[in-house]
Protein backbone atom coordinates (compact mmCIF):
# COMPACT_ATOMS: atom_id res chain seq x y z
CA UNK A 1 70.24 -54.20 203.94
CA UNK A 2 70.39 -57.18 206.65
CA UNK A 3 73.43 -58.90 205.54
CA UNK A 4 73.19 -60.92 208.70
CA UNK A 5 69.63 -62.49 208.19
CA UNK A 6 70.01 -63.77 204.50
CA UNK A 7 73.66 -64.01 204.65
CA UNK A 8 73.12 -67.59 203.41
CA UNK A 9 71.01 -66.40 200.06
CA UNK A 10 73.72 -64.63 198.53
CA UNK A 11 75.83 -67.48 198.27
CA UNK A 12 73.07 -70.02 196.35
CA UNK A 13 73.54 -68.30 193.12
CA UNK A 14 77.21 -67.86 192.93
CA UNK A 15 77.27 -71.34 194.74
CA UNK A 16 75.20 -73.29 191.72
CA UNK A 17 76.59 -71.72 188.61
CA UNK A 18 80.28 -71.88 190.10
CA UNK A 19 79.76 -75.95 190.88
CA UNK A 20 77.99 -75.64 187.08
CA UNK A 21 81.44 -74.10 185.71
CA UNK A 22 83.35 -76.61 187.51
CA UNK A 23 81.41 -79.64 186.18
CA UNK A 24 81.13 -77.93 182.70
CA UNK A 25 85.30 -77.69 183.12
CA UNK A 26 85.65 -81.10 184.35
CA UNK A 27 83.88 -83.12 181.84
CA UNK A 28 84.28 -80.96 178.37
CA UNK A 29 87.18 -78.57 178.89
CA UNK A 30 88.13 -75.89 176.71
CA UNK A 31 88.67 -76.23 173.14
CA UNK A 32 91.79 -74.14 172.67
CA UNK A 33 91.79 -72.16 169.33
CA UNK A 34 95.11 -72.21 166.69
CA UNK A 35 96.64 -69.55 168.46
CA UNK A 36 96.56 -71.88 171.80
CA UNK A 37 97.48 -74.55 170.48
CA UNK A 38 98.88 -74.25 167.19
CA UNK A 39 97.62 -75.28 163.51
CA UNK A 40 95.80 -73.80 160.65
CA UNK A 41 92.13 -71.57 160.36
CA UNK A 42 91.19 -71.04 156.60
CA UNK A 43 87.92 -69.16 156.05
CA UNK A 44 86.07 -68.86 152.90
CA UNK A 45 83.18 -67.20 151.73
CA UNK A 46 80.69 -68.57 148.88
CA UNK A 47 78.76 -66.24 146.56
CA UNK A 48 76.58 -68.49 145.29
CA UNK A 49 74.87 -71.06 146.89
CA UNK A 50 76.23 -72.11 149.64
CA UNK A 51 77.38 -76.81 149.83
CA UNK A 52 76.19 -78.63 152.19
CA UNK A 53 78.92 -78.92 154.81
CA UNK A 54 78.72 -83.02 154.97
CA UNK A 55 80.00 -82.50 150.81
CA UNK A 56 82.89 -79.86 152.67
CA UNK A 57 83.52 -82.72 154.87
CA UNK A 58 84.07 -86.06 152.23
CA UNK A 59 85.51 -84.15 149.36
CA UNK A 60 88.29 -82.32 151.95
CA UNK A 61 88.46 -86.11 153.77
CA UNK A 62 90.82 -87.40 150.50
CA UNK A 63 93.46 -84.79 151.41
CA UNK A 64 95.04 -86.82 154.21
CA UNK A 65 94.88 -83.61 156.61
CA UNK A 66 94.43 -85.47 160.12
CA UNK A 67 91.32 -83.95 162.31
CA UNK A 68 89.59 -80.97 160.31
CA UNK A 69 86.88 -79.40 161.85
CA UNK A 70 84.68 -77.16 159.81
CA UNK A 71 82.25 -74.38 161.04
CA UNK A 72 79.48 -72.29 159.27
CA UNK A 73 79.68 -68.97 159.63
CA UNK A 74 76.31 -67.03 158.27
CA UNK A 75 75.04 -68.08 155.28
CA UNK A 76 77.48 -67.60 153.52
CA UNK A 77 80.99 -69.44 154.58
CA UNK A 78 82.99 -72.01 156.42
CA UNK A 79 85.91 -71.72 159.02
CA UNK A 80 88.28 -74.73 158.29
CA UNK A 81 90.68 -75.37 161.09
CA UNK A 82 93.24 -78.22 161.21
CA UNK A 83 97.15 -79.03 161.52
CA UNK A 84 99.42 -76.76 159.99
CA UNK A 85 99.42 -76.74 156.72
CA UNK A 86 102.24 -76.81 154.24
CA UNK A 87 101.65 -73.96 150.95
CA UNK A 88 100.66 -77.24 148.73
CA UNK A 89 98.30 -78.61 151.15
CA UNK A 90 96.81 -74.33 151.58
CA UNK A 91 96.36 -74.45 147.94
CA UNK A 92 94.73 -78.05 147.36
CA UNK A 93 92.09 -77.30 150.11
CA UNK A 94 91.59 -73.84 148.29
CA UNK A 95 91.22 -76.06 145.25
CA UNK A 96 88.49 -78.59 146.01
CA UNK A 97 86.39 -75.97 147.95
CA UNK A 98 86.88 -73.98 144.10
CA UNK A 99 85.51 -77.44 142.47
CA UNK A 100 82.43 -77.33 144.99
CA UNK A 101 81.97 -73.82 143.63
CA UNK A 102 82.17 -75.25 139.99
CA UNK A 103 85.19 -72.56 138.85
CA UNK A 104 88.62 -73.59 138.15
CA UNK A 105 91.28 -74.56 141.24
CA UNK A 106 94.34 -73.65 142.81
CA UNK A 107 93.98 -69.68 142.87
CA UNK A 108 92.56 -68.06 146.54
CA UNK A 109 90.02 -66.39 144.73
CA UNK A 110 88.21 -69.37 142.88
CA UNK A 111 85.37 -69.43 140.66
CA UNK A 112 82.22 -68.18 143.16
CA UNK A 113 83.96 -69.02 146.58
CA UNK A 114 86.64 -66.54 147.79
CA UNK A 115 89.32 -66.80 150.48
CA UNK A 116 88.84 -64.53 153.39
CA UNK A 117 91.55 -65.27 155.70
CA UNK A 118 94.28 -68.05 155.96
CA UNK A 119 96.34 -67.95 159.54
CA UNK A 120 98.90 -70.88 160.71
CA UNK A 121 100.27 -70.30 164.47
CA UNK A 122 103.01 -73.26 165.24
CA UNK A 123 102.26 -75.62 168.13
CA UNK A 124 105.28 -74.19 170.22
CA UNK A 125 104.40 -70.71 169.70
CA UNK A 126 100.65 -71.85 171.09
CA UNK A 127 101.79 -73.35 174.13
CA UNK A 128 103.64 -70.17 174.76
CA UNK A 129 101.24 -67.72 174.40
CA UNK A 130 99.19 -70.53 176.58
CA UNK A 131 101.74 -70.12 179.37
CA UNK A 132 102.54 -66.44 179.21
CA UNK A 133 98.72 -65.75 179.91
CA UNK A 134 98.63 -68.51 182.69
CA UNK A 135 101.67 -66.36 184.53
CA UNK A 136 99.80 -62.82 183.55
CA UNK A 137 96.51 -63.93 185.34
CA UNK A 138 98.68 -65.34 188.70
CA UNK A 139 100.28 -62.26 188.73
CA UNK A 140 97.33 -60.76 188.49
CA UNK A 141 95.93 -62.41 192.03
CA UNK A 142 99.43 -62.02 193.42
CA UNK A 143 99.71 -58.36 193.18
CA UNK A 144 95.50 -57.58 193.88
CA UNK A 145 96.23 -59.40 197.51
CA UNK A 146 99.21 -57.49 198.21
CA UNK A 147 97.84 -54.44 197.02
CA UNK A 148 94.34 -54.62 199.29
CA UNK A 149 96.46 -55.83 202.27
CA UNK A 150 98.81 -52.82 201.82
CA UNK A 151 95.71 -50.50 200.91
CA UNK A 152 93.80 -51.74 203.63
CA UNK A 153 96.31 -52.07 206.11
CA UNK A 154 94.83 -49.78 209.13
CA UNK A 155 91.06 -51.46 208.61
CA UNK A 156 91.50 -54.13 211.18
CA UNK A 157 91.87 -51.09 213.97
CA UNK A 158 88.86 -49.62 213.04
CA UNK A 159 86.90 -51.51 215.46
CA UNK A 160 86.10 -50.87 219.29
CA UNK A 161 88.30 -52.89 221.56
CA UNK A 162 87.00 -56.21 222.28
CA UNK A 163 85.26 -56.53 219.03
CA UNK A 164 86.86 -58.98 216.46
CA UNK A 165 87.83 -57.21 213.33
CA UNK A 166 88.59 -58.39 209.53
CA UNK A 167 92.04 -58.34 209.42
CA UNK A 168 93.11 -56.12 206.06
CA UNK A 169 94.82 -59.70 204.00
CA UNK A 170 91.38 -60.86 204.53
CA UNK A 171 90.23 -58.32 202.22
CA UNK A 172 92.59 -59.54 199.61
CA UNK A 173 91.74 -63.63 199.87
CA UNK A 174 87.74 -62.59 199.51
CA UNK A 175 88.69 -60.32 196.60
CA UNK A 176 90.52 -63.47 194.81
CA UNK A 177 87.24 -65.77 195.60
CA UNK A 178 85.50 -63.62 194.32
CA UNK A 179 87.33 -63.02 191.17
CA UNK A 180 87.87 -66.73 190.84
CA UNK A 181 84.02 -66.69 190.52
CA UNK A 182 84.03 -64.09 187.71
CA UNK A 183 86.63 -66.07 185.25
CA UNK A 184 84.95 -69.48 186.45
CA UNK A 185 81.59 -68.41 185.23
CA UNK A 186 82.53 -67.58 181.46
CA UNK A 187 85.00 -70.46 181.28
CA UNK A 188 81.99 -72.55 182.49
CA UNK A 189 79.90 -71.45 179.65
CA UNK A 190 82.71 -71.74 177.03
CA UNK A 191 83.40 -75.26 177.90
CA UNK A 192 79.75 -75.68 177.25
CA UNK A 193 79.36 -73.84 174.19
CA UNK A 194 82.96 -75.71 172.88
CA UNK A 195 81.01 -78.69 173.58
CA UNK A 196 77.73 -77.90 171.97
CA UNK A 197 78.17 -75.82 169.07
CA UNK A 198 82.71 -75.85 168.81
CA UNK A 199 83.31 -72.90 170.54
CA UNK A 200 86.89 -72.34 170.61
CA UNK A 201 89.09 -70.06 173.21
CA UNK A 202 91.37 -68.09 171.80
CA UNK A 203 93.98 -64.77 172.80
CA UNK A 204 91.47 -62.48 172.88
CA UNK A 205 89.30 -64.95 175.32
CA UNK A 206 92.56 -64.52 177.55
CA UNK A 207 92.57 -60.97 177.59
CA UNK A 208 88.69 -60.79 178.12
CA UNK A 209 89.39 -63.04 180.71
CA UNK A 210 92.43 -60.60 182.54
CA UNK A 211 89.51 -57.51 181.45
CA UNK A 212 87.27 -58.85 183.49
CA UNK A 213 89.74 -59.40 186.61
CA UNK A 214 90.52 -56.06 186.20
CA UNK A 215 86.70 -53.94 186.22
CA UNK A 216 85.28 -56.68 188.71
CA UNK A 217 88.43 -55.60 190.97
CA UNK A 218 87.83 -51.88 190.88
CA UNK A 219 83.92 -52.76 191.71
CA UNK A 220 84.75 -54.95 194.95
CA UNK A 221 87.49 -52.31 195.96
CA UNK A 222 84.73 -49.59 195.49
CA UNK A 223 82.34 -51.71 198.30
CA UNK A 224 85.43 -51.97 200.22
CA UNK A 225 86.47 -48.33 200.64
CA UNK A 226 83.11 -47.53 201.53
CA UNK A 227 82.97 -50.50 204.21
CA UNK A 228 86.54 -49.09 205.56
CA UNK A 229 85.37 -45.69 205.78
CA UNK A 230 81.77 -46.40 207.65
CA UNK A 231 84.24 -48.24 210.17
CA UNK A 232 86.92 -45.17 210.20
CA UNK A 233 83.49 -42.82 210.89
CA UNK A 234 81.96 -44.89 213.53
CA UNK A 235 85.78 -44.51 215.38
CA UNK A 236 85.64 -41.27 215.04
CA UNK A 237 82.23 -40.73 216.60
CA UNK A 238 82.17 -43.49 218.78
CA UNK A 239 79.33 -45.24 217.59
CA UNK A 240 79.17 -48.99 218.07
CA UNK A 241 77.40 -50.31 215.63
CA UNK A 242 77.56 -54.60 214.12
CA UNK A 243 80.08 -55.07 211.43
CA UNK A 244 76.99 -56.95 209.26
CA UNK A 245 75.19 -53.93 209.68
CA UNK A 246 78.17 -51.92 208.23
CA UNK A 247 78.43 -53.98 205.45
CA UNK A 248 74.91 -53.60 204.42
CA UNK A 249 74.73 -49.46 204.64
CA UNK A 250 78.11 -49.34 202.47
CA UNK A 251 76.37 -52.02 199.71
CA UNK A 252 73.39 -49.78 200.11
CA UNK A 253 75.63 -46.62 198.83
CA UNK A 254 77.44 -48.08 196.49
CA UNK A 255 74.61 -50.47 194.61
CA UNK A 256 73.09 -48.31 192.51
CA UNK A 257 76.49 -46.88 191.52
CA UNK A 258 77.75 -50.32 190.43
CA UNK A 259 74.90 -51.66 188.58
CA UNK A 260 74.50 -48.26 186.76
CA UNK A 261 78.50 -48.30 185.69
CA UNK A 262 78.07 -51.93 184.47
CA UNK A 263 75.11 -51.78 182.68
CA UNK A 264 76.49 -49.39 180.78
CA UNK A 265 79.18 -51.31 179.51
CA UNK A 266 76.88 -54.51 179.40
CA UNK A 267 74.74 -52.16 176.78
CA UNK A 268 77.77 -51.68 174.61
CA UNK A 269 78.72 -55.15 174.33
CA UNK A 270 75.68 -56.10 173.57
CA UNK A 271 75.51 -54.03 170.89
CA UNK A 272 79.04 -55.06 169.96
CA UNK A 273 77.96 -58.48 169.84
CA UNK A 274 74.69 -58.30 167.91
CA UNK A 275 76.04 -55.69 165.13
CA UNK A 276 79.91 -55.98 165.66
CA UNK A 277 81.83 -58.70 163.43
CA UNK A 278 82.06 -62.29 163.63
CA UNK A 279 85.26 -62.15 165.09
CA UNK A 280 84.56 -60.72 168.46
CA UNK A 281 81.45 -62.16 169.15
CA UNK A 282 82.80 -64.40 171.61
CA UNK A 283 84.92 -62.03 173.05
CA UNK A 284 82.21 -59.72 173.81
CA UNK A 285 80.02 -62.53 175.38
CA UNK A 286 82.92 -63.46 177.69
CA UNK A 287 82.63 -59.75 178.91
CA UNK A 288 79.49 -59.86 178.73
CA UNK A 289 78.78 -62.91 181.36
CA UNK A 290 82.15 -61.78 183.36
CA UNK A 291 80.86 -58.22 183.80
CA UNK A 292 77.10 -59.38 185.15
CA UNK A 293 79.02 -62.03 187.11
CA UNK A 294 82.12 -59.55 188.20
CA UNK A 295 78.86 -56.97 189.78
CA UNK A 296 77.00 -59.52 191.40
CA UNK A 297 80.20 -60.64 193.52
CA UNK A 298 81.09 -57.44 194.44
CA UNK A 299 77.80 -56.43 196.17
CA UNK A 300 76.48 -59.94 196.96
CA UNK A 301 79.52 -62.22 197.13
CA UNK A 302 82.46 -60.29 198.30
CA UNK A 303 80.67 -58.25 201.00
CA UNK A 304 78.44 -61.03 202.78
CA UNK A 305 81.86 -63.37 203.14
CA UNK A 306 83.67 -60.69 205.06
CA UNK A 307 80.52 -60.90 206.93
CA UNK A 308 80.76 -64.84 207.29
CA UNK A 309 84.50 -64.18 208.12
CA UNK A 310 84.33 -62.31 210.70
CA UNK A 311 81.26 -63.88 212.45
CA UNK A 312 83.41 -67.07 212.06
CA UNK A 313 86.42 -65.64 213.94
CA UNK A 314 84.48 -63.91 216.89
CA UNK A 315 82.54 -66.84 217.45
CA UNK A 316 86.32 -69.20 217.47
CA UNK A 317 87.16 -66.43 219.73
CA UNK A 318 84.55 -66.44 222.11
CA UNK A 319 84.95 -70.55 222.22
CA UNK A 320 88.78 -69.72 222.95
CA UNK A 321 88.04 -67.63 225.84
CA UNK A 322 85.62 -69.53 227.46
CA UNK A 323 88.01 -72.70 227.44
């Protein structure tokens, strides 16, 4: 693989839908969920037919409960989500949706609609779960670039003399653009979807989120220990050969491997997300789109910047020398 010729190609993709994220992010933001940023999620399920959600809206409106946001789910229910909600205000909402249904109020199994779940996280608890996964995904960078620059500490010697090498902390900086890419691209699309249809982020969108970081890791650190030990060989044997052209015989090893082991796992979410419950749909589409963006930056993100990197430095080096 010429890494060298169409070193500019691999970046257009990851280039687009990363600026794409960033706009996304920018303009519509995340829509935290109740365990973000506090309030109350009341879900309810109709066995009959089901009301028209504008008749949810104006007969809920009377009950003084600031923003409420109401979502479909099937054909069969609604999500409710709004402030917290004292027991009285729980059981009048209980009791109007029990009037749409045409049975009697004020019990959580009413007439034809029945109460499936009823959750109320407090705003201060939100905001710390919000910050506790802010400081889990920084020390997730922190410790990946310590740990590459420690694993790949004797890589930068691995080159004849007189050839500029990738120092092994460059390693670890690619590895964090890269990942950066791989939790940008799903946040991009949830601040979409929040926008279009009320997608909300939630816990387990964090910890899809720290999932990813942690199999897109292990994929660019596979391309990596192959690129190390094509350099360690070429010591050994004395072969010069271009560090673009190393690059592009270690992707060529490791490809197949990589997009085998994630499309594996891509299968199984899939099938988690088409069959599985409402409740993790989201989550598996977050691994879903981090997993197919986590194994395209390891083979065609990660890989060509070391490239760029290092044809950057020798050619600052060559300026130096002849100054």
């Amino acid at each position: 693989m010429n890494i060298a010729k169409n070193l500019k190609y691999f970046f257009i993709l990851p280039g687009v839908l990363s600026l794409a994220a960033v706009i996304a992010l920018g303009v519509w933001g995340l829509r935290p969920g109740i365990d973000l940023s506090g309030g109350s999620l009341l879900q309810v399920t109709y066995s009959a037919e089901l009301p028209p959600i504008e008749r949810v809206q104006a007969i809920i409106k009377p009950l003084n409960l600031g923003e409420v946001r109401i979502q479909q789910v099937n054909q069969t229910g609604y999500i409710i989500r709004a402030r917290a909600l004292s027991n009285d205000e729980h059981n009048q909402v209980v009791a109007v949706l029990g009037g749409l249904a045409g049975g009697a109020s004020g019990a959580a199994n009413t007439g034809s609609v029945h109460e499936d779940q009823f959750t109320t996280v407090g705003p201060t608890i939100g905001a710390e779960l919000l910050q506790k996964a802010w400081i889990a995904i920084v020390l997730v960078v922190l410790c990946t670039i310590v740990f590459i620059a420690f694993a790949f500490r004797g890589v930068s010697q691995t080159l004849p003399a007189g050839r500029q090498a990738v120092q092994s902390w460059k390693y670890g900086i690619v590895a964090i653009v890269t990942l950066l890419h791989d939790i940008l691209i799903p946040a991009g699309l949830f601040a979409a979807l929040g926008h279009f249809v009320g997608a909300e982020v939630d816990a387990l969108f964090i910890v899809a989120l720290l999932t990813i970081l942690g199999i897109s890791i292990n994929d660019t650190i596979v391309v990596f220990d192959r690129i190390r030990e094509n350099l360690r060989i070429n010591e050994d044997r004395g072969r010069r050969e271009e560090f673009d052209e190393v690059v592009g015989r270690s992707i060529t090893q490791t490809i197949v491997r990589s997009i085998n082991t994630s499309m594996t796992v891509v299968i199984v979410l899939a099938a988690l997300y088409f069959f599985g419950p409402e409740a993790t749909k989201y989550f598996s589409l977050t691994l879903i789109v981090g997993m197919i963006a986590g194994t395209y930056s390891s083979i065609f993100l990660a890989s060509p910047l070391l490239v760029a990197w290092q044809q950057f430095s020798s050619a600052r080096s060559r300026t130096g020398q002849k100054k």
